[in-house]
PDB file of N, CA and C in Angstrom:
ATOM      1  N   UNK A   1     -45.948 -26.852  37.198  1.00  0.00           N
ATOM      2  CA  UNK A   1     -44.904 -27.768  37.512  1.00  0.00           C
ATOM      3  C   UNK A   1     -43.591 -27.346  36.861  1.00  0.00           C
ATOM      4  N   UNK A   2     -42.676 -27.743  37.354  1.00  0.00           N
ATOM      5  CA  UNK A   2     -41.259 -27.345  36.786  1.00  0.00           C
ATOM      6  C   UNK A   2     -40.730 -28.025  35.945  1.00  0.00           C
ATOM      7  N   UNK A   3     -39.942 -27.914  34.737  1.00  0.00           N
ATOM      8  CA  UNK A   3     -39.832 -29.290  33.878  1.00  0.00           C
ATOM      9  C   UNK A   3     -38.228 -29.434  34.102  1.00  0.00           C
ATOM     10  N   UNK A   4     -38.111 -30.620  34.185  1.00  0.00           N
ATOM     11  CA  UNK A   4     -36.456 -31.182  34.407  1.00  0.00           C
ATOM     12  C   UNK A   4     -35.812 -30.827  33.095  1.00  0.00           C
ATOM     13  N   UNK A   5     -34.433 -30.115  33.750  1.00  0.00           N
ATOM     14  CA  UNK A   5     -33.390 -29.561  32.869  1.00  0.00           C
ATOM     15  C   UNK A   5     -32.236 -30.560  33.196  1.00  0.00           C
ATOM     16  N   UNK A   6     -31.794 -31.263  31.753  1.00  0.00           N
ATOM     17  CA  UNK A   6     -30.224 -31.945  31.810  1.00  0.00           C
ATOM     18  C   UNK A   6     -29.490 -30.634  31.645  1.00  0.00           C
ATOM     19  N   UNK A   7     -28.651 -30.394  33.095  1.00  0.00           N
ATOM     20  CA  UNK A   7     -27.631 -29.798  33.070  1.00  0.00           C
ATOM     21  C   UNK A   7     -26.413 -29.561  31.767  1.00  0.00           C
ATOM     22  N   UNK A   8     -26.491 -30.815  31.687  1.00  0.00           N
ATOM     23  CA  UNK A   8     -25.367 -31.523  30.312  1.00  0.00           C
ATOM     24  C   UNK A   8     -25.458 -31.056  28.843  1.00  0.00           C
ATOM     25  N   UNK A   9     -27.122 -31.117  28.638  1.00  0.00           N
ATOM     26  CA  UNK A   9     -27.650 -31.068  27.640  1.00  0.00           C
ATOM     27  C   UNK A   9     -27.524 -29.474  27.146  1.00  0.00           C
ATOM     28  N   UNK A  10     -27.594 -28.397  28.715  1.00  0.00           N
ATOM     29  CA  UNK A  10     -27.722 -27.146  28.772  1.00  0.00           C
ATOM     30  C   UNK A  10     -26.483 -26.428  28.310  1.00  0.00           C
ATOM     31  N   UNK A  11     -25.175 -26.961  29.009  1.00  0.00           N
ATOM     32  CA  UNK A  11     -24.335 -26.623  28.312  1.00  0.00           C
ATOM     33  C   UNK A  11     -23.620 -26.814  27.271  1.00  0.00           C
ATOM     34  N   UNK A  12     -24.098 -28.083  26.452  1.00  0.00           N
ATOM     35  CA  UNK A  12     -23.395 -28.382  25.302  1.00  0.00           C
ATOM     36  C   UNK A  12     -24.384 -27.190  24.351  1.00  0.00           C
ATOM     37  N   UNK A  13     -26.113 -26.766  24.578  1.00  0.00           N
ATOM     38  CA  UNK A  13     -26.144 -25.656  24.084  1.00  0.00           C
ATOM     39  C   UNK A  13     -26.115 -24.595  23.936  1.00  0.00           C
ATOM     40  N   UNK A  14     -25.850 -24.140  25.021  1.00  0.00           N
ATOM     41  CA  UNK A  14     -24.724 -23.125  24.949  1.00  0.00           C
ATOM     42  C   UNK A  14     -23.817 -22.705  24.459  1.00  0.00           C
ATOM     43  N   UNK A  15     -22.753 -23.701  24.447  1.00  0.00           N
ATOM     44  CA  UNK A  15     -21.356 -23.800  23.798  1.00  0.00           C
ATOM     45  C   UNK A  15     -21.961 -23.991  22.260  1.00  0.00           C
ATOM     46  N   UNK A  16     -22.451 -24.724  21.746  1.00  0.00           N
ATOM     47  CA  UNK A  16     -23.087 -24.867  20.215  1.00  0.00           C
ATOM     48  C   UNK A  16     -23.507 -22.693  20.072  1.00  0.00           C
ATOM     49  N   UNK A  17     -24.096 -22.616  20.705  1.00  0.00           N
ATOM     50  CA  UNK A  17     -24.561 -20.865  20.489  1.00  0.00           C
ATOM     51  C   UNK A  17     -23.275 -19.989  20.493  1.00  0.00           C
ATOM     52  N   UNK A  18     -22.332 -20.060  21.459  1.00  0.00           N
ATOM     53  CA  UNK A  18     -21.519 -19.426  21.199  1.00  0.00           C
ATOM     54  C   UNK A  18     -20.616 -19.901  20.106  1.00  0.00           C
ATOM     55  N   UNK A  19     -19.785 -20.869  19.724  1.00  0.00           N
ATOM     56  CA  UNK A  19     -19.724 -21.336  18.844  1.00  0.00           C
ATOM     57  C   UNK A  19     -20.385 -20.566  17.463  1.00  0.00           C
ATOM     58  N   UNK A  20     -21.249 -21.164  17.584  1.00  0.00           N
ATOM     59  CA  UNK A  20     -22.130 -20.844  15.740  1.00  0.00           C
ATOM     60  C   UNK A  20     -22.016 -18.729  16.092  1.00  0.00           C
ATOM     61  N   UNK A  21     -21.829 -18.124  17.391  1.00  0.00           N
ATOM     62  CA  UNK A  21     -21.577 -16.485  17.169  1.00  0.00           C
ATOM     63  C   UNK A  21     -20.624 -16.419  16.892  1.00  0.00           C
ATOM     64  N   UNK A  22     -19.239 -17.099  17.449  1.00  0.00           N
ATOM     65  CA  UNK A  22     -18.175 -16.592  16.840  1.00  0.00           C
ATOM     66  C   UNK A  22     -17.991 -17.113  15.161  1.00  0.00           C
ATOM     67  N   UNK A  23     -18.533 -18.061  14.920  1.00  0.00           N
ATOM     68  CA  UNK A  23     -18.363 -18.108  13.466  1.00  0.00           C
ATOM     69  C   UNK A  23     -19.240 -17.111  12.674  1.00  0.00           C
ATOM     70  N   UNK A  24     -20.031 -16.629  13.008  1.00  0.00           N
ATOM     71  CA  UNK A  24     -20.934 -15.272  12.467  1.00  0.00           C
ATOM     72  C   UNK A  24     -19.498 -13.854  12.265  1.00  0.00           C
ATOM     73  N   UNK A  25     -19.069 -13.501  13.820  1.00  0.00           N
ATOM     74  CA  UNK A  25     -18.588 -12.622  13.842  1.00  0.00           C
ATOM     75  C   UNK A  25     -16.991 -13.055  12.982  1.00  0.00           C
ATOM     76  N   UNK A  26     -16.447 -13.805  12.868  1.00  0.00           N
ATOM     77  CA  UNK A  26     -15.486 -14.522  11.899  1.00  0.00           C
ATOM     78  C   UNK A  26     -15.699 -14.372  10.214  1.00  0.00           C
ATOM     79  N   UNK A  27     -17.067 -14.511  10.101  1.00  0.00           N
ATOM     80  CA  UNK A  27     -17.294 -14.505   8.360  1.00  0.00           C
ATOM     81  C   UNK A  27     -17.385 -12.902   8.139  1.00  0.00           C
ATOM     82  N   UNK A  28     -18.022 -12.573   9.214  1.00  0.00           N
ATOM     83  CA  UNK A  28     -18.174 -10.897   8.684  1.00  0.00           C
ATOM     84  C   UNK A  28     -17.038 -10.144   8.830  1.00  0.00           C
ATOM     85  N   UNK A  29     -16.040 -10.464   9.587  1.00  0.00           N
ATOM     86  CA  UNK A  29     -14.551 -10.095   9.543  1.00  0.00           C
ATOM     87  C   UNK A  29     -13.950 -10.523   8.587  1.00  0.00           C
ATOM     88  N   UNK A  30     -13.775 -11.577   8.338  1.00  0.00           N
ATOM     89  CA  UNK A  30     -12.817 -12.208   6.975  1.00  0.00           C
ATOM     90  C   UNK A  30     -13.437 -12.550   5.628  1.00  0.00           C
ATOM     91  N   UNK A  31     -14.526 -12.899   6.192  1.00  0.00           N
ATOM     92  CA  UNK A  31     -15.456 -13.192   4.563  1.00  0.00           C
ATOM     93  C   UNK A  31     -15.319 -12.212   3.517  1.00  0.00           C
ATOM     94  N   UNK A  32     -14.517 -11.541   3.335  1.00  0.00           N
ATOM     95  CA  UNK A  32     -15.060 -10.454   2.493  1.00  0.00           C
ATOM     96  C   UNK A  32     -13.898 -10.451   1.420  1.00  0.00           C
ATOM     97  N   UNK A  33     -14.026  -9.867  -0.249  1.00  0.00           N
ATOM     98  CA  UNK A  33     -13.410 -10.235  -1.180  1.00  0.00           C
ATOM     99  C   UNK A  33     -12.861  -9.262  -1.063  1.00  0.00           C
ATOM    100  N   UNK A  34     -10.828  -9.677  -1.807  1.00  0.00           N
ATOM    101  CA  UNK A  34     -10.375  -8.670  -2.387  1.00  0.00           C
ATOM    102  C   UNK A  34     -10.708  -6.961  -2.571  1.00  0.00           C
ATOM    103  N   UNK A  35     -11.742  -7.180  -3.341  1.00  0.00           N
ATOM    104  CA  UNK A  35     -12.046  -5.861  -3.866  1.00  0.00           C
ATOM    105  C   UNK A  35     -13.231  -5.269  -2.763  1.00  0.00           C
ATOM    106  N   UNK A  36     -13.651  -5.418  -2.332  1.00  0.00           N
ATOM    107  CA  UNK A  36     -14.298  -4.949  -0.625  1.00  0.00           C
ATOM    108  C   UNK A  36     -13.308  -4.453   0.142  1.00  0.00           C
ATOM    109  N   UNK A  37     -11.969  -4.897   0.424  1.00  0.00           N
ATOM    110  CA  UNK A  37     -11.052  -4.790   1.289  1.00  0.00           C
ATOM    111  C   UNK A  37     -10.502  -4.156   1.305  1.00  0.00           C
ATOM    112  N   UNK A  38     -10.245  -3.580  -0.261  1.00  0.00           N
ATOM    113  CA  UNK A  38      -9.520  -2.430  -1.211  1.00  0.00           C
ATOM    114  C   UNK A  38     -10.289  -1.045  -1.443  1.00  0.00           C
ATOM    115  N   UNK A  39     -11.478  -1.397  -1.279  1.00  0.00           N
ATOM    116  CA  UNK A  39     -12.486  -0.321  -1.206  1.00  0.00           C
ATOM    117  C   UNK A  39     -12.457   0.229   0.110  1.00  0.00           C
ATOM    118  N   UNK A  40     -12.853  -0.583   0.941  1.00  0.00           N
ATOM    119  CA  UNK A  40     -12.694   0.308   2.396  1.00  0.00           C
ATOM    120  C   UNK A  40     -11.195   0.472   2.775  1.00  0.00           C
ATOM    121  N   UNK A  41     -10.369   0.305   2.557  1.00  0.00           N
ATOM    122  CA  UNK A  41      -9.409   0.740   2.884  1.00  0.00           C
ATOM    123  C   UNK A  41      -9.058   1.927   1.651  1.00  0.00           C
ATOM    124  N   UNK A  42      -9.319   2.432   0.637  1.00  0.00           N
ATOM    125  CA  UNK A  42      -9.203   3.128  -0.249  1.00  0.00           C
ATOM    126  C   UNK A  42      -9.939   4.376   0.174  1.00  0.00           C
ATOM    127  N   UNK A  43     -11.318   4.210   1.171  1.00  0.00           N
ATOM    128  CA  UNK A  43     -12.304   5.014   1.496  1.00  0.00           C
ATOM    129  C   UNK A  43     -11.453   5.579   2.542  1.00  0.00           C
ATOM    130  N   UNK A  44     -10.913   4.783   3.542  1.00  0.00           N
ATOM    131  CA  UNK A  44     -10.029   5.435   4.472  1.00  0.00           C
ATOM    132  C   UNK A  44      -9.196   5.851   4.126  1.00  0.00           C
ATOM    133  N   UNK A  45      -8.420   6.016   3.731  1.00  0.00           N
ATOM    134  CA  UNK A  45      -7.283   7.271   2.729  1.00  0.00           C
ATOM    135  C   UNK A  45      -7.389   8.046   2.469  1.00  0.00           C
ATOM    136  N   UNK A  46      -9.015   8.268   2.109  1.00  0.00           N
ATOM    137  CA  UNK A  46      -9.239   9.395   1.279  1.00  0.00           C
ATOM    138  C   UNK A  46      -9.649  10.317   2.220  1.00  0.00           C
ATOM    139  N   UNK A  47     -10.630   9.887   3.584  1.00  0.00           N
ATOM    140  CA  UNK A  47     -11.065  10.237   4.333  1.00  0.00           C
ATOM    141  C   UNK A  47      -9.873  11.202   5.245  1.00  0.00           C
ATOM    142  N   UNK A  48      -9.145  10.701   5.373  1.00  0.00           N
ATOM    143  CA  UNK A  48      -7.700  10.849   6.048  1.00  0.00           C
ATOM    144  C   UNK A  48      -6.873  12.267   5.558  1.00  0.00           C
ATOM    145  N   UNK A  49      -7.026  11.701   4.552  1.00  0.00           N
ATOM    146  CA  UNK A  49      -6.229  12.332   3.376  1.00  0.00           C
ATOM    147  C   UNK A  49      -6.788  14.227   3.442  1.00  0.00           C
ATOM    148  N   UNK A  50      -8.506  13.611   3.231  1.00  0.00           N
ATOM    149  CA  UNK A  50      -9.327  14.784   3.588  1.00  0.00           C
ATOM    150  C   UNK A  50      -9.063  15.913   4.536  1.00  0.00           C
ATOM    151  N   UNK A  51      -9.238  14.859   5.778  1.00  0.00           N
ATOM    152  CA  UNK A  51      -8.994  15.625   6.974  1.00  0.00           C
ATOM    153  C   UNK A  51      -7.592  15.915   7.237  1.00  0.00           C
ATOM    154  N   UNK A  52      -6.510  15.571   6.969  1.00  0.00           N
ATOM    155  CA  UNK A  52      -5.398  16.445   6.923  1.00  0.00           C
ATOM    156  C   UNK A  52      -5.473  17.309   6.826  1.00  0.00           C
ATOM    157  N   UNK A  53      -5.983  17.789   5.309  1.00  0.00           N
ATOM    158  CA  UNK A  53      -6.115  18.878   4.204  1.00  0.00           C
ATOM    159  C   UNK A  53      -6.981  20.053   5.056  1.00  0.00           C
ATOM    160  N   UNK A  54      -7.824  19.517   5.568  1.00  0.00           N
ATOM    161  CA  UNK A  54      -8.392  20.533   6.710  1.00  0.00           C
ATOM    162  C   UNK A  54      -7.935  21.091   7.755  1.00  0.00           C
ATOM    163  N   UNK A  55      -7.155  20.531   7.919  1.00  0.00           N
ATOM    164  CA  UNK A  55      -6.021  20.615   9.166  1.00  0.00           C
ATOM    165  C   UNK A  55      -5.351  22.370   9.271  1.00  0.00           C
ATOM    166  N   UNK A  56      -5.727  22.699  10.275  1.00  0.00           N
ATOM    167  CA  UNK A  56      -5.022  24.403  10.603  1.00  0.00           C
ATOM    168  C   UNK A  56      -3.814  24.177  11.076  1.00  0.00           C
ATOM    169  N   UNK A  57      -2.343  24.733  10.430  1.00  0.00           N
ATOM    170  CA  UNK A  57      -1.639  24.347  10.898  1.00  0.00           C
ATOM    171  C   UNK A  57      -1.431  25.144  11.987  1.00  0.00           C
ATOM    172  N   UNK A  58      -0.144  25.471  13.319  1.00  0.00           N
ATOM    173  CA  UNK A  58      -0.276  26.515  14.138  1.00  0.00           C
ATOM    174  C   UNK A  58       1.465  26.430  13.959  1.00  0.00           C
ATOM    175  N   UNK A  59       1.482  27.430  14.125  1.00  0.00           N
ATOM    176  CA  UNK A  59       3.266  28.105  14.352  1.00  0.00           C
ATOM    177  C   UNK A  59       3.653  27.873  15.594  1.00  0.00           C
ATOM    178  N   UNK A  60       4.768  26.786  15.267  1.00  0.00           N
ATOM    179  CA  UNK A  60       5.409  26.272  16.507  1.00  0.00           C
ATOM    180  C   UNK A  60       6.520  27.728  16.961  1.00  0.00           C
ATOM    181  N   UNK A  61       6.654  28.191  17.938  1.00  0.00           N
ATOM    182  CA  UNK A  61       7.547  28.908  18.596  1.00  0.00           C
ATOM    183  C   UNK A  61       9.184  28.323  18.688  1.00  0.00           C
TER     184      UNK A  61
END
């Protein structure tokens, strides 16, 4: 037998699911301290910094 679905009921959970994902993907974007923020961005610098340094230059004409 098929069991009756409130339409209503379906999309308020839904919206509750997406909801509670974007607050997931929100904390893991912003949640993060000072010194986390400073670290990965410190890591990228260096990284950067790196690969410059590797960098062949070529003689412009």
């Amino acid at each position: 037998m098929v069991e009756i679905v409130n339409l209503k009921r379906v999309r308020k959970d839904k919206a509750r699911r997406d909801r509670e994902n974007e607050a997931d993907a929100n904390r893991r974007r912003f949640g993060r301290t000072k010194a986390e923020k400073t670290a990965d961005k410190d890591a990228e610098t260096r990284a950067r910094q790196s690969l410059a340094g590797k960098r062949l230059e070529t003689e412009k004409p």
